[in-house]
C-alpha atoms as a PDB file:
ATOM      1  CA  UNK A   1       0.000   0.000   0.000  1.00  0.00           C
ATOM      2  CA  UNK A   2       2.884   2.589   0.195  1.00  0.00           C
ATOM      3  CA  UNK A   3       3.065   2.363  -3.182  1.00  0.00           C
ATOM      4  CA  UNK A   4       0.155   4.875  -3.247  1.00  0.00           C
ATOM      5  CA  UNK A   5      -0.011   6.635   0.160  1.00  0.00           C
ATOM      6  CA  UNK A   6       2.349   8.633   2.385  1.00  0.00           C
ATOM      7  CA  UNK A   7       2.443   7.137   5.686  1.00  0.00           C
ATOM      8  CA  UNK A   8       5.941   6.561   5.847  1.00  0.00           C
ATOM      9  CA  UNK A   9       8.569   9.223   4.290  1.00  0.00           C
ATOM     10  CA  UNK A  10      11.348   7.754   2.181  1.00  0.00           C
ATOM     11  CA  UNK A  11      10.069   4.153   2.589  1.00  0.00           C
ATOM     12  CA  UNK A  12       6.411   4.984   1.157  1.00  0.00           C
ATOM     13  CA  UNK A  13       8.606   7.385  -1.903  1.00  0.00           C
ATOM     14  CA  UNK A  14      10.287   3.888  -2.979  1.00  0.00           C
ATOM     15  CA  UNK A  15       7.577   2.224  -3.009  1.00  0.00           C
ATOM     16  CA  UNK A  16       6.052   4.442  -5.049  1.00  0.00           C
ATOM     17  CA  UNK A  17       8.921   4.519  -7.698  1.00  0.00           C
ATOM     18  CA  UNK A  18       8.983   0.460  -7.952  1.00  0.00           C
ATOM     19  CA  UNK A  19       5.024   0.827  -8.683  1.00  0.00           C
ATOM     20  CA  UNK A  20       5.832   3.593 -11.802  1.00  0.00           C
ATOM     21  CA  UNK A  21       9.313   1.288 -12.750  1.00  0.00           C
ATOM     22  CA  UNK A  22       6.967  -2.062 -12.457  1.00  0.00           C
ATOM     23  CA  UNK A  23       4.534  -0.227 -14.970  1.00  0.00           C
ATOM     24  CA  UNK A  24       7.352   1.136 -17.440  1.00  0.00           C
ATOM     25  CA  UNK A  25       9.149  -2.071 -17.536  1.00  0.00           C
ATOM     26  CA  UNK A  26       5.746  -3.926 -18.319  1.00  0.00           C
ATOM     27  CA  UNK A  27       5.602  -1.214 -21.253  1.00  0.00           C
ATOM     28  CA  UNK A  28       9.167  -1.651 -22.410  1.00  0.00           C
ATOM     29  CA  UNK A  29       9.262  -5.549 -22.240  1.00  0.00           C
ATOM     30  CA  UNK A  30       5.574  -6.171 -23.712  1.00  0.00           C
ATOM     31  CA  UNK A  31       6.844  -5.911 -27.776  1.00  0.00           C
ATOM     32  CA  UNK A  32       9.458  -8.749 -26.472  1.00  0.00           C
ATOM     33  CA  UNK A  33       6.894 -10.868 -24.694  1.00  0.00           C
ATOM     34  CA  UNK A  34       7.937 -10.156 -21.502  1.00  0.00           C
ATOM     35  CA  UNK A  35       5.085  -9.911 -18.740  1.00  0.00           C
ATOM     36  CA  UNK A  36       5.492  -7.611 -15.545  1.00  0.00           C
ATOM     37  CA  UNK A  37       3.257  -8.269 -12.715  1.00  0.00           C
ATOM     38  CA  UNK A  38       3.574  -6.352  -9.248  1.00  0.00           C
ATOM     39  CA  UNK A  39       3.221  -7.467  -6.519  1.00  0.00           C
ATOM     40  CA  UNK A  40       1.710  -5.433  -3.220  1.00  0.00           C
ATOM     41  CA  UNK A  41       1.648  -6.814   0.634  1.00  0.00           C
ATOM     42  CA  UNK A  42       1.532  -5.507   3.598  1.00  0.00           C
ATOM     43  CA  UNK A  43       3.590  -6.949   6.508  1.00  0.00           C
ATOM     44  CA  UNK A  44       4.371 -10.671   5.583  1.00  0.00           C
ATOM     45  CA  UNK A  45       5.279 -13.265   8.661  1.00  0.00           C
ATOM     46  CA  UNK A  46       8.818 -13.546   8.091  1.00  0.00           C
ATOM     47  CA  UNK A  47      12.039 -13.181   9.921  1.00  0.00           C
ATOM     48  CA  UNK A  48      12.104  -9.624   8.738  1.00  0.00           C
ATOM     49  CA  UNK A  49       8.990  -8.570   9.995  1.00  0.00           C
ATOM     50  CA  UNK A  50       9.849 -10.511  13.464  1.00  0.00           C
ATOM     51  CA  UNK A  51       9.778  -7.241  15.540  1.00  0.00           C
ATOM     52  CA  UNK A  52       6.946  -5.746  13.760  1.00  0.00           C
ATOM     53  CA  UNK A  53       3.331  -6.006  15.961  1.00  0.00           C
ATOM     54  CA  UNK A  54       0.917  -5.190  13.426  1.00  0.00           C
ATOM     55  CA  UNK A  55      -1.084  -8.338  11.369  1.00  0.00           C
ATOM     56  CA  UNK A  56       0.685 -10.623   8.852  1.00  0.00           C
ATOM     57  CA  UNK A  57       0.022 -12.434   5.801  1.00  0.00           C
ATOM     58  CA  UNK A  58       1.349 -15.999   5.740  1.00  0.00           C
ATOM     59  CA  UNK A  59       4.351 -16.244   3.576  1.00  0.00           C
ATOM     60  CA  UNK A  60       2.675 -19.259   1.507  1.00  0.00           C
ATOM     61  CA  UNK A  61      -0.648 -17.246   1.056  1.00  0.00           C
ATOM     62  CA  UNK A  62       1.518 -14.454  -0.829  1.00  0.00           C
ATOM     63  CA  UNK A  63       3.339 -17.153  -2.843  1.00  0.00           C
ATOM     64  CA  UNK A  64       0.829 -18.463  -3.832  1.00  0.00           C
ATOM     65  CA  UNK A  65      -1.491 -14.920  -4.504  1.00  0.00           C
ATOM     66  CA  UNK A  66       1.709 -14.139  -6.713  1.00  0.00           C
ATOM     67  CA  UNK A  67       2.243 -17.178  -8.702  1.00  0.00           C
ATOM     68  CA  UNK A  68      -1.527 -17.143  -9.687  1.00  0.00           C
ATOM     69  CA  UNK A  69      -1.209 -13.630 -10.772  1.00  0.00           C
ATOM     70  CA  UNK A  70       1.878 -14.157 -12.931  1.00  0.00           C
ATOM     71  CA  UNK A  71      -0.189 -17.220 -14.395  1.00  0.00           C
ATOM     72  CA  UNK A  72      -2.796 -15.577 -15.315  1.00  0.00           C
ATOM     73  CA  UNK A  73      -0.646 -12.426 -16.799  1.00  0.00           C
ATOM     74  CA  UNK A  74      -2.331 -10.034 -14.252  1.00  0.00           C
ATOM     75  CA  UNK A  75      -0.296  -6.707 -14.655  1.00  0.00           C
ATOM     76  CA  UNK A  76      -0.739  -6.190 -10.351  1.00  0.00           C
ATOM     77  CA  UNK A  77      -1.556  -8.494  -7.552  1.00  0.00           C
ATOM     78  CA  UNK A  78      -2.893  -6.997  -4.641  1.00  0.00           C
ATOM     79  CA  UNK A  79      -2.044  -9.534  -2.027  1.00  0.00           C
ATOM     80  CA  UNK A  80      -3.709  -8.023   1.229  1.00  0.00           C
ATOM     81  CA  UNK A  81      -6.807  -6.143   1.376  1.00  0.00           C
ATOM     82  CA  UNK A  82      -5.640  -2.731   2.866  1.00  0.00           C
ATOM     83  CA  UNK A  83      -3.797  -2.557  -0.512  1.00  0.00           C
ATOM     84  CA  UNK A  84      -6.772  -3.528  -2.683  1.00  0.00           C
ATOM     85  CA  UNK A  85      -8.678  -0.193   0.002  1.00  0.00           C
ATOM     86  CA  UNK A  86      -5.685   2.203  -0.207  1.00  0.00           C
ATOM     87  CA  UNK A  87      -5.673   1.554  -4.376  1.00  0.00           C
ATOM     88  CA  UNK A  88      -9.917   1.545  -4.679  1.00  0.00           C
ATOM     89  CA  UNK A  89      -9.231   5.166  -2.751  1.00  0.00           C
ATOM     90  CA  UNK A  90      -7.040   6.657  -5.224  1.00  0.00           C
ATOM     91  CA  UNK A  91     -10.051   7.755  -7.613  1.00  0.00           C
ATOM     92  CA  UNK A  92     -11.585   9.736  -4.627  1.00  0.00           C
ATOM     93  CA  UNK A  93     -10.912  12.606  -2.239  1.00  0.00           C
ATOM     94  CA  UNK A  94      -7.248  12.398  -1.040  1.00  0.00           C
ATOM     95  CA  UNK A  95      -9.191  13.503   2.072  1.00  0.00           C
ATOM     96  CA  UNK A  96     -10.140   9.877   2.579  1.00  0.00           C
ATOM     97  CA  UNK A  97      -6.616   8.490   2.927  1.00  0.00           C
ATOM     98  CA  UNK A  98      -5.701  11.178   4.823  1.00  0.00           C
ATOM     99  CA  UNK A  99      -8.405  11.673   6.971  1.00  0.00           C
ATOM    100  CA  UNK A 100      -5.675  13.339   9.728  1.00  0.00           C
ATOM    101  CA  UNK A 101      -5.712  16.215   7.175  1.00  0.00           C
ATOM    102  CA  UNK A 102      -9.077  16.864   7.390  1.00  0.00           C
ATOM    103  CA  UNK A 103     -10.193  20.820   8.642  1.00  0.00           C
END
């Protein structure tokens, strides 16, 4: 999800440039039949989200979320549903994903 909001400084601006690199590789490979699919999680159960206390997607449920998504050609796989929220909310008020904001 910090591919498309600001909660996080530098971390949320790099995600955010892998999102616009994912999309112009997929439109530089495509004439050589090369697919591109990204790939968005949150936190994922793993040794390097150990001392992170926030909820976790299993490791094999990403895997697997990814895999299908490359199989089927998808151009974005949106592994965890506060990235499949934060993405639905682009289209709206930024208001909404920054409710802090709000006056």
């Amino acid at each position: 999800m910090l591919s498309w909001i600001a909660l996080n400084g530098s971390r949320s601006a790099s995600r955010a440039a892998l999102w616009t690199t994912s999309n112009s590789l997929r439109l530089e490979l495509a004439p050589r039949g090369v697919g591109v699919t990204g790939l968005h999680v949150g936190h994922v159960d793993t040794d390097m989200a150990a001392d992170v206390d926030a909820p976790k997607s299993s490791p094999r449920d990403v895997a697997r979320q990814a895999l299908d998504g490359v199989e089927a050609d998808a151009f974005e796989v949106l592994a965890v549903e506060v990235s499949r929220r934060v993405k639905a909310g682009l289209s709206g008020d930024p208001a909404a994903l920054y409710p802090q904001l709000a006056v």
